[in-house]
PDB file of N, CA and C in Angstrom:
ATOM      1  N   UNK A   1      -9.908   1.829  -4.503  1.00  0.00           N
ATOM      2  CA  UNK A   1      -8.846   1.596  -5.456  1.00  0.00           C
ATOM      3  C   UNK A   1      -9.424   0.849  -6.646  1.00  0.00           C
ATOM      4  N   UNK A   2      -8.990   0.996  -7.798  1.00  0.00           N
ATOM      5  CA  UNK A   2      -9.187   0.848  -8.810  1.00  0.00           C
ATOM      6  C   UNK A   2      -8.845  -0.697  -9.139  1.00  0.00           C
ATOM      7  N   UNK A   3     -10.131  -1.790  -9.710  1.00  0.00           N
ATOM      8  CA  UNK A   3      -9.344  -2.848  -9.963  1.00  0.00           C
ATOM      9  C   UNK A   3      -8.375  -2.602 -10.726  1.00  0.00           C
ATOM     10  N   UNK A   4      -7.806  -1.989 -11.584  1.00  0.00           N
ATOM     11  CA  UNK A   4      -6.675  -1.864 -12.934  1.00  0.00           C
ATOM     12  C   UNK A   4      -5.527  -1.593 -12.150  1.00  0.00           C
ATOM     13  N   UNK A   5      -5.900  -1.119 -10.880  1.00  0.00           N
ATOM     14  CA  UNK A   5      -4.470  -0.773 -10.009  1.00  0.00           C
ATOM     15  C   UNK A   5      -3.954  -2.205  -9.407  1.00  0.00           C
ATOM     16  N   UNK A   6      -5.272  -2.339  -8.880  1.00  0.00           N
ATOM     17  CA  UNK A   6      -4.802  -4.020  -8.165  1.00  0.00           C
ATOM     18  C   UNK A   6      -4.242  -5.326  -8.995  1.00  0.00           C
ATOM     19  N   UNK A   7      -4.806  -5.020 -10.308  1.00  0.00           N
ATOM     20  CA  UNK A   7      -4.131  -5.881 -11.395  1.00  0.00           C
ATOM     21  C   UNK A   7      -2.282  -5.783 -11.418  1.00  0.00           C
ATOM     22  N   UNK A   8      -2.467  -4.437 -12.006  1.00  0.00           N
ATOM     23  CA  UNK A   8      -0.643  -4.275 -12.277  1.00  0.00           C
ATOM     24  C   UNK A   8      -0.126  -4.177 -10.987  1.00  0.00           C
ATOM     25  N   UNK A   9      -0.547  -4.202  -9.840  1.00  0.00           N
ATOM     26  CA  UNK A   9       0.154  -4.367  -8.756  1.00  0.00           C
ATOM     27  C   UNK A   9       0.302  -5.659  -8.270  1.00  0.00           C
ATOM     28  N   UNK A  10      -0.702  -6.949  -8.533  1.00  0.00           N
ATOM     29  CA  UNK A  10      -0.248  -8.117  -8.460  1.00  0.00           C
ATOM     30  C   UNK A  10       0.460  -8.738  -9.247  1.00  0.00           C
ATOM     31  N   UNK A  11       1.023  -7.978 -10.678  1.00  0.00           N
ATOM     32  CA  UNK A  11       2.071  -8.608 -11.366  1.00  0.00           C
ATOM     33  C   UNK A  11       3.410  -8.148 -10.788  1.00  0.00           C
ATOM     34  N   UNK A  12       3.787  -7.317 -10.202  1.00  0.00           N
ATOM     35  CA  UNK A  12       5.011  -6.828  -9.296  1.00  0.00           C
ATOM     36  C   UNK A  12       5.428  -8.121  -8.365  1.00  0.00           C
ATOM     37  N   UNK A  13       7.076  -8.168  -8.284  1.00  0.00           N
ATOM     38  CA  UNK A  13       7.285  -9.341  -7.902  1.00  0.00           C
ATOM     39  C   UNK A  13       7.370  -8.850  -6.252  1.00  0.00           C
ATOM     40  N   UNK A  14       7.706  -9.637  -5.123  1.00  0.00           N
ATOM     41  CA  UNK A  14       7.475  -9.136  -4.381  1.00  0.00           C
ATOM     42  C   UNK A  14       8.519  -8.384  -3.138  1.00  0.00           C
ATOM     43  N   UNK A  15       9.566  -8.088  -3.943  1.00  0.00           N
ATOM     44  CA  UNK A  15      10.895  -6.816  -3.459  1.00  0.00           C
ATOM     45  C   UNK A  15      10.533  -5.830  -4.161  1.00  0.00           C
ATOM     46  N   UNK A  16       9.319  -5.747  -4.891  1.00  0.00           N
ATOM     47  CA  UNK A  16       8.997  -4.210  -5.580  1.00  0.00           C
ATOM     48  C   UNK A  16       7.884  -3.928  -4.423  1.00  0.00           C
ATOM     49  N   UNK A  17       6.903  -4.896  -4.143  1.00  0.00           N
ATOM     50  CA  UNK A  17       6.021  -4.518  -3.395  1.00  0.00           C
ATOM     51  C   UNK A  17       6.351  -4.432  -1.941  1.00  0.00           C
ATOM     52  N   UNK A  18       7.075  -4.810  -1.527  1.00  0.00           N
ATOM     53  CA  UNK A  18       8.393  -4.233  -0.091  1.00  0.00           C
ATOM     54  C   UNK A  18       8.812  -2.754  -0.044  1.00  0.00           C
ATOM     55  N   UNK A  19       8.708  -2.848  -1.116  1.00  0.00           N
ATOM     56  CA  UNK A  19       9.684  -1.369  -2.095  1.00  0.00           C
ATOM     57  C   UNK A  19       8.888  -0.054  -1.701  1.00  0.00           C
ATOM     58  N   UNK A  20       7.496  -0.111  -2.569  1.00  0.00           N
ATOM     59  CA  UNK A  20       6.111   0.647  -2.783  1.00  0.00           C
ATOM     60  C   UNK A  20       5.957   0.550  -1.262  1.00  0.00           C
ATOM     61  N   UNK A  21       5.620  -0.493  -0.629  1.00  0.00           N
ATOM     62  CA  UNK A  21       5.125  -0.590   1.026  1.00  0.00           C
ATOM     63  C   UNK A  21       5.712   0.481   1.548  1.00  0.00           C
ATOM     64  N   UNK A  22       6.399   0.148   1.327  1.00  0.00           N
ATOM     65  CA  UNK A  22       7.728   1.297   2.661  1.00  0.00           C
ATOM     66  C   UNK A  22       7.632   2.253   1.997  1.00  0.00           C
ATOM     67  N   UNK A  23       7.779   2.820   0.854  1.00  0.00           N
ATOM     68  CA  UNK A  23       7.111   4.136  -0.043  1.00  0.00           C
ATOM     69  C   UNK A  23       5.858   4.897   0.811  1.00  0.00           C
ATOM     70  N   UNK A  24       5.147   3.928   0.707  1.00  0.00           N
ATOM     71  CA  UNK A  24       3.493   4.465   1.389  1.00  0.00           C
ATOM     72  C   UNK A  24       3.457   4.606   2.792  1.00  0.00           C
ATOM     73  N   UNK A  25       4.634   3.406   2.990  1.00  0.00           N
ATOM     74  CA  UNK A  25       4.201   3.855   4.776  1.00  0.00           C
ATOM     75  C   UNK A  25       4.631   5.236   5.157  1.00  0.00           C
ATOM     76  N   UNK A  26       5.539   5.666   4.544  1.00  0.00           N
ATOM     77  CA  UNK A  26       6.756   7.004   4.826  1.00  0.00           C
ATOM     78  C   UNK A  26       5.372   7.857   4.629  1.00  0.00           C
ATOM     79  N   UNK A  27       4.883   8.057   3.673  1.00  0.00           N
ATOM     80  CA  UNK A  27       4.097   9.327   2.835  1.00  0.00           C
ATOM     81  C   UNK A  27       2.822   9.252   3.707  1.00  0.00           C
ATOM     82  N   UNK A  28       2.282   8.255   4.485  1.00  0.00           N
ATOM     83  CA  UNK A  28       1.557   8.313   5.690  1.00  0.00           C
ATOM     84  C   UNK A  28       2.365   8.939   6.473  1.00  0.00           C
ATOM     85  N   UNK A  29       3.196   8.509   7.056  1.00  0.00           N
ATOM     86  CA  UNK A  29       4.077   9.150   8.548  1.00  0.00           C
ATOM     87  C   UNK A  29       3.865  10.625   8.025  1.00  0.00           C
ATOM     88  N   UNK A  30       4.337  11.218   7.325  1.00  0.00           N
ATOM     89  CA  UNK A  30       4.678  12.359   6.557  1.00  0.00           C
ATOM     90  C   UNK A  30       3.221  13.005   6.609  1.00  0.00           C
ATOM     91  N   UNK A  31       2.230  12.723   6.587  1.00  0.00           N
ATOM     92  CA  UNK A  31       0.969  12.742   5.730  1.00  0.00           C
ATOM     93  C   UNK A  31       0.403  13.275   7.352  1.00  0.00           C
ATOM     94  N   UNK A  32       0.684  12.468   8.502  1.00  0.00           N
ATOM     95  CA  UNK A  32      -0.124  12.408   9.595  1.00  0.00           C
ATOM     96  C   UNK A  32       0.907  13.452  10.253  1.00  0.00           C
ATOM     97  N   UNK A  33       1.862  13.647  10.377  1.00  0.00           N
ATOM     98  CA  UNK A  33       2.621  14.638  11.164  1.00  0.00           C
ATOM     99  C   UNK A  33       2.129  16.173  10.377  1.00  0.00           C
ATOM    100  N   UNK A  34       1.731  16.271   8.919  1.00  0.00           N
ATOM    101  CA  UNK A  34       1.677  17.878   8.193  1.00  0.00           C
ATOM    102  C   UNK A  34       0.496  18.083   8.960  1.00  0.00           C
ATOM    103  N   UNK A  35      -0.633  16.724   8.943  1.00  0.00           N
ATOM    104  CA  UNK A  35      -2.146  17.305   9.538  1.00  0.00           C
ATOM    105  C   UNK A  35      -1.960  17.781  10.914  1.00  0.00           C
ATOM    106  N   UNK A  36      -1.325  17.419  11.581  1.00  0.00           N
ATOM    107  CA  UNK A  36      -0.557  18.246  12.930  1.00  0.00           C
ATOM    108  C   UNK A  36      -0.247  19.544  12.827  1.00  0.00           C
ATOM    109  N   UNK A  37       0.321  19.944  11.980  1.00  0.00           N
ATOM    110  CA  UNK A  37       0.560  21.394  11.747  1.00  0.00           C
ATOM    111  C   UNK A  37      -0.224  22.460  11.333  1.00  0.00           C
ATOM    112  N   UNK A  38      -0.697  22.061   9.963  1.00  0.00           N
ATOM    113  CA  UNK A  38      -1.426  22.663   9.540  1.00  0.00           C
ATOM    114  C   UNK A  38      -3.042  21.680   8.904  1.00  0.00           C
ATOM    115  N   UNK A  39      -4.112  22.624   8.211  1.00  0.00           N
ATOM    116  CA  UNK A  39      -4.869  21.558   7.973  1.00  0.00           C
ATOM    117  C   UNK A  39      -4.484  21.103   6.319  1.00  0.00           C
ATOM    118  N   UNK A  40      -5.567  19.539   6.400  1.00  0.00           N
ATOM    119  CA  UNK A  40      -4.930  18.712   5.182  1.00  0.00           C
ATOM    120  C   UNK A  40      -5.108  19.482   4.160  1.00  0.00           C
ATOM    121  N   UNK A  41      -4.494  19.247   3.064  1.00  0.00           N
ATOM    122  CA  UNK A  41      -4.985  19.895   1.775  1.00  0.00           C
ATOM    123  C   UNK A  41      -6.436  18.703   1.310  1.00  0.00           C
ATOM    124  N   UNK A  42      -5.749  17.284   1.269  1.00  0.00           N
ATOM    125  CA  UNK A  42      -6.535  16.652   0.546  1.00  0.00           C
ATOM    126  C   UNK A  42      -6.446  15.590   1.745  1.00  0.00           C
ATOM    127  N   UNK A  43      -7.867  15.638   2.347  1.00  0.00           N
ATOM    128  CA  UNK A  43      -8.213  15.129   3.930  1.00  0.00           C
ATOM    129  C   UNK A  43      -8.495  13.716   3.061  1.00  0.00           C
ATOM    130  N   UNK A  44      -8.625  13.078   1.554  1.00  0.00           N
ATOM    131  CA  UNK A  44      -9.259  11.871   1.161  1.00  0.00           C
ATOM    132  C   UNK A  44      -7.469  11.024   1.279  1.00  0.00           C
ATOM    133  N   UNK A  45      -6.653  11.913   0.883  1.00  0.00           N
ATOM    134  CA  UNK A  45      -5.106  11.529   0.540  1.00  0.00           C
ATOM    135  C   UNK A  45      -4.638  10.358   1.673  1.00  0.00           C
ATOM    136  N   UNK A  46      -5.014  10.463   3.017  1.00  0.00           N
ATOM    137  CA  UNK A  46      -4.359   9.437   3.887  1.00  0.00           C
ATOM    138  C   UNK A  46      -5.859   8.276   3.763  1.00  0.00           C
ATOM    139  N   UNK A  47      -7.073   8.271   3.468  1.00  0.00           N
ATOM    140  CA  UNK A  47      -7.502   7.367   3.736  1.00  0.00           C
ATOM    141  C   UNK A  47      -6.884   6.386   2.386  1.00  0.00           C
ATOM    142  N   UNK A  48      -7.111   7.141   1.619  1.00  0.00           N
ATOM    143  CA  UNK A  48      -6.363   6.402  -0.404  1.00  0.00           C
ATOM    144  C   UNK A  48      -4.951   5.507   0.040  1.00  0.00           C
ATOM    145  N   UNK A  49      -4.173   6.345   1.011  1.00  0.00           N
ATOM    146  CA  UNK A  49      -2.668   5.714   1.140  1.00  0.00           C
ATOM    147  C   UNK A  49      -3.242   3.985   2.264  1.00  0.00           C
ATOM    148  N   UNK A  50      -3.811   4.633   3.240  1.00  0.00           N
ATOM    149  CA  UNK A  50      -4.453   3.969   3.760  1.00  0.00           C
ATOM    150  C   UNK A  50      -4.642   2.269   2.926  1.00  0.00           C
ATOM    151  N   UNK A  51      -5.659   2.114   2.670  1.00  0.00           N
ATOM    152  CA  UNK A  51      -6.403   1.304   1.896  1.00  0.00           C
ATOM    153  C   UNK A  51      -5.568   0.631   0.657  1.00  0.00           C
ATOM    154  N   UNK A  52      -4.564   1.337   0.250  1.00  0.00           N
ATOM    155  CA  UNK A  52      -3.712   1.057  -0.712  1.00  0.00           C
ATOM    156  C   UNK A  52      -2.225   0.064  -0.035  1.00  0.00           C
ATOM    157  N   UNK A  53      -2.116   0.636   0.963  1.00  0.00           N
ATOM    158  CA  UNK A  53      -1.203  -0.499   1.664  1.00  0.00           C
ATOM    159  C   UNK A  53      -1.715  -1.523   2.444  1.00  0.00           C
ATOM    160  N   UNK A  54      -2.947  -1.590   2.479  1.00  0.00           N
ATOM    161  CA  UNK A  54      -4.013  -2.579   2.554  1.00  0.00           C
ATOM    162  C   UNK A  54      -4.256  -3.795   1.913  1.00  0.00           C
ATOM    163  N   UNK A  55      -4.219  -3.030   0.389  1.00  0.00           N
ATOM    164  CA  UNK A  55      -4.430  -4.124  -0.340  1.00  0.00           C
ATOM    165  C   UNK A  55      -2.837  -4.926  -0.961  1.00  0.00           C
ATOM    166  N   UNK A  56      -1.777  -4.482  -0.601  1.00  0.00           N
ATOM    167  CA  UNK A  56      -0.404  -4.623  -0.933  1.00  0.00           C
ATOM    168  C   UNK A  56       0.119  -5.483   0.254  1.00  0.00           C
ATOM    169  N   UNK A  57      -0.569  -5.109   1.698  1.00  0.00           N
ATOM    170  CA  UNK A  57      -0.663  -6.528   2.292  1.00  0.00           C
ATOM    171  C   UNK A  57      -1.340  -7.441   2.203  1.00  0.00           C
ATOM    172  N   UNK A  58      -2.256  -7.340   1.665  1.00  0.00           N
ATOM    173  CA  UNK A  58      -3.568  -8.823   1.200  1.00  0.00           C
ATOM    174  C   UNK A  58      -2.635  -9.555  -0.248  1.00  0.00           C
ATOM    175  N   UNK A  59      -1.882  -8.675  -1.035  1.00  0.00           N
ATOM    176  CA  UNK A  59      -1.098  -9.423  -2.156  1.00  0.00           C
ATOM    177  C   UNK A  59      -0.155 -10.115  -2.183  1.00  0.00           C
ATOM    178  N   UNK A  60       0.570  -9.444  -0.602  1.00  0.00           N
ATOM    179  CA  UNK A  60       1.865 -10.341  -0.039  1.00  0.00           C
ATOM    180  C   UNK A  60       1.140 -11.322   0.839  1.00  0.00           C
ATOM    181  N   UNK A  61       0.430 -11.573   1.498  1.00  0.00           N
ATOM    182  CA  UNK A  61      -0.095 -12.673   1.917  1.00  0.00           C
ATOM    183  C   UNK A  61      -0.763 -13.414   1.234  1.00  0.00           C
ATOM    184  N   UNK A  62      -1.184 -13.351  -0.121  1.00  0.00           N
ATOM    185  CA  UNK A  62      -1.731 -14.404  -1.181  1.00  0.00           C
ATOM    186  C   UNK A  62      -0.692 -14.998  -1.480  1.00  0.00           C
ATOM    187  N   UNK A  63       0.671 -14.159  -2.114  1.00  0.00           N
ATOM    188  CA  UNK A  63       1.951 -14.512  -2.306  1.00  0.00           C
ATOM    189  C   UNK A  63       2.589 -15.979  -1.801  1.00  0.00           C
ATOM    190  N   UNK A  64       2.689 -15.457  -0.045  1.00  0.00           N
ATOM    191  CA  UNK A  64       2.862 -16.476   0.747  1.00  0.00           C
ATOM    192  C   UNK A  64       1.924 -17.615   1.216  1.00  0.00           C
ATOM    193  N   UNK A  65       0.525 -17.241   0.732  1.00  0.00           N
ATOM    194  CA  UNK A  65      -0.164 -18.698   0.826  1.00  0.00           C
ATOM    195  C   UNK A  65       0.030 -19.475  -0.024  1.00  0.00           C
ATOM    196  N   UNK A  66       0.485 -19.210  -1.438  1.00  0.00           N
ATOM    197  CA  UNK A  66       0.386 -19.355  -2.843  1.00  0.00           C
ATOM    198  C   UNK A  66       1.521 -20.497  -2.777  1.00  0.00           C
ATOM    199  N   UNK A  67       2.724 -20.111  -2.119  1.00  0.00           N
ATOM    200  CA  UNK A  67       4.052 -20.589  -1.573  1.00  0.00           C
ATOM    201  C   UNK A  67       4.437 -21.596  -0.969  1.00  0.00           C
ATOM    202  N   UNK A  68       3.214 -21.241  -0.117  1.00  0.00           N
ATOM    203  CA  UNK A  68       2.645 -22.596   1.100  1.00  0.00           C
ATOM    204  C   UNK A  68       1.854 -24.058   0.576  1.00  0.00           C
ATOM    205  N   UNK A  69       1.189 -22.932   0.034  1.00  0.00           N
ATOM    206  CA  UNK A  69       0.567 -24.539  -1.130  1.00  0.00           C
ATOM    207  C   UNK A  69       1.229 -25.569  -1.876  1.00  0.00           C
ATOM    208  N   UNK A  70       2.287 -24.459  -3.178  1.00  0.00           N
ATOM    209  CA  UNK A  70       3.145 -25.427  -3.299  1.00  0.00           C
ATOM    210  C   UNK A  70       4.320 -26.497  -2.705  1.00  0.00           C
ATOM    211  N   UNK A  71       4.796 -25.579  -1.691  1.00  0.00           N
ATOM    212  CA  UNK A  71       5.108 -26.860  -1.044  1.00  0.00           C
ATOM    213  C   UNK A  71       4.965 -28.089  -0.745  1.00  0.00           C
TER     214      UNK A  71
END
């Protein structure tokens, strides 16, 4: 993933990135049941989704350390 992605995705507050999460998780579910059927079109597409809700949990847990601190 692209740092420029990880940028504008850590300015998203974090009920957008709840939002996108659950977006990506679906389009995995979706993603892993078609390769069941038939073969992938784009076999790179689930590792990208992969890795991308990866880093959207590493942003919500900075979030909440960030949170923790101030306290």
């Amino acid at each position: 993933m692209a740092t420029k992605k990880v940028k504008e995705l850590r300015q998203l507050k974090k009920e957008e990135l709840l939002k996108l999460l659950a977006d990506l998780q679906q389009k995995l579910l979706q993603i892993r049941f078609r390769s069941r059927i038939e073969k992938p079109t784009n076999p790179m597409e689930k590792r990208n989704i992969r890795r991308e809700i990866a880093v959207i949990h590493t942003i919500l847990r900075e979030m909440e350390m960030k949170q923790a601190k101030e306290k």
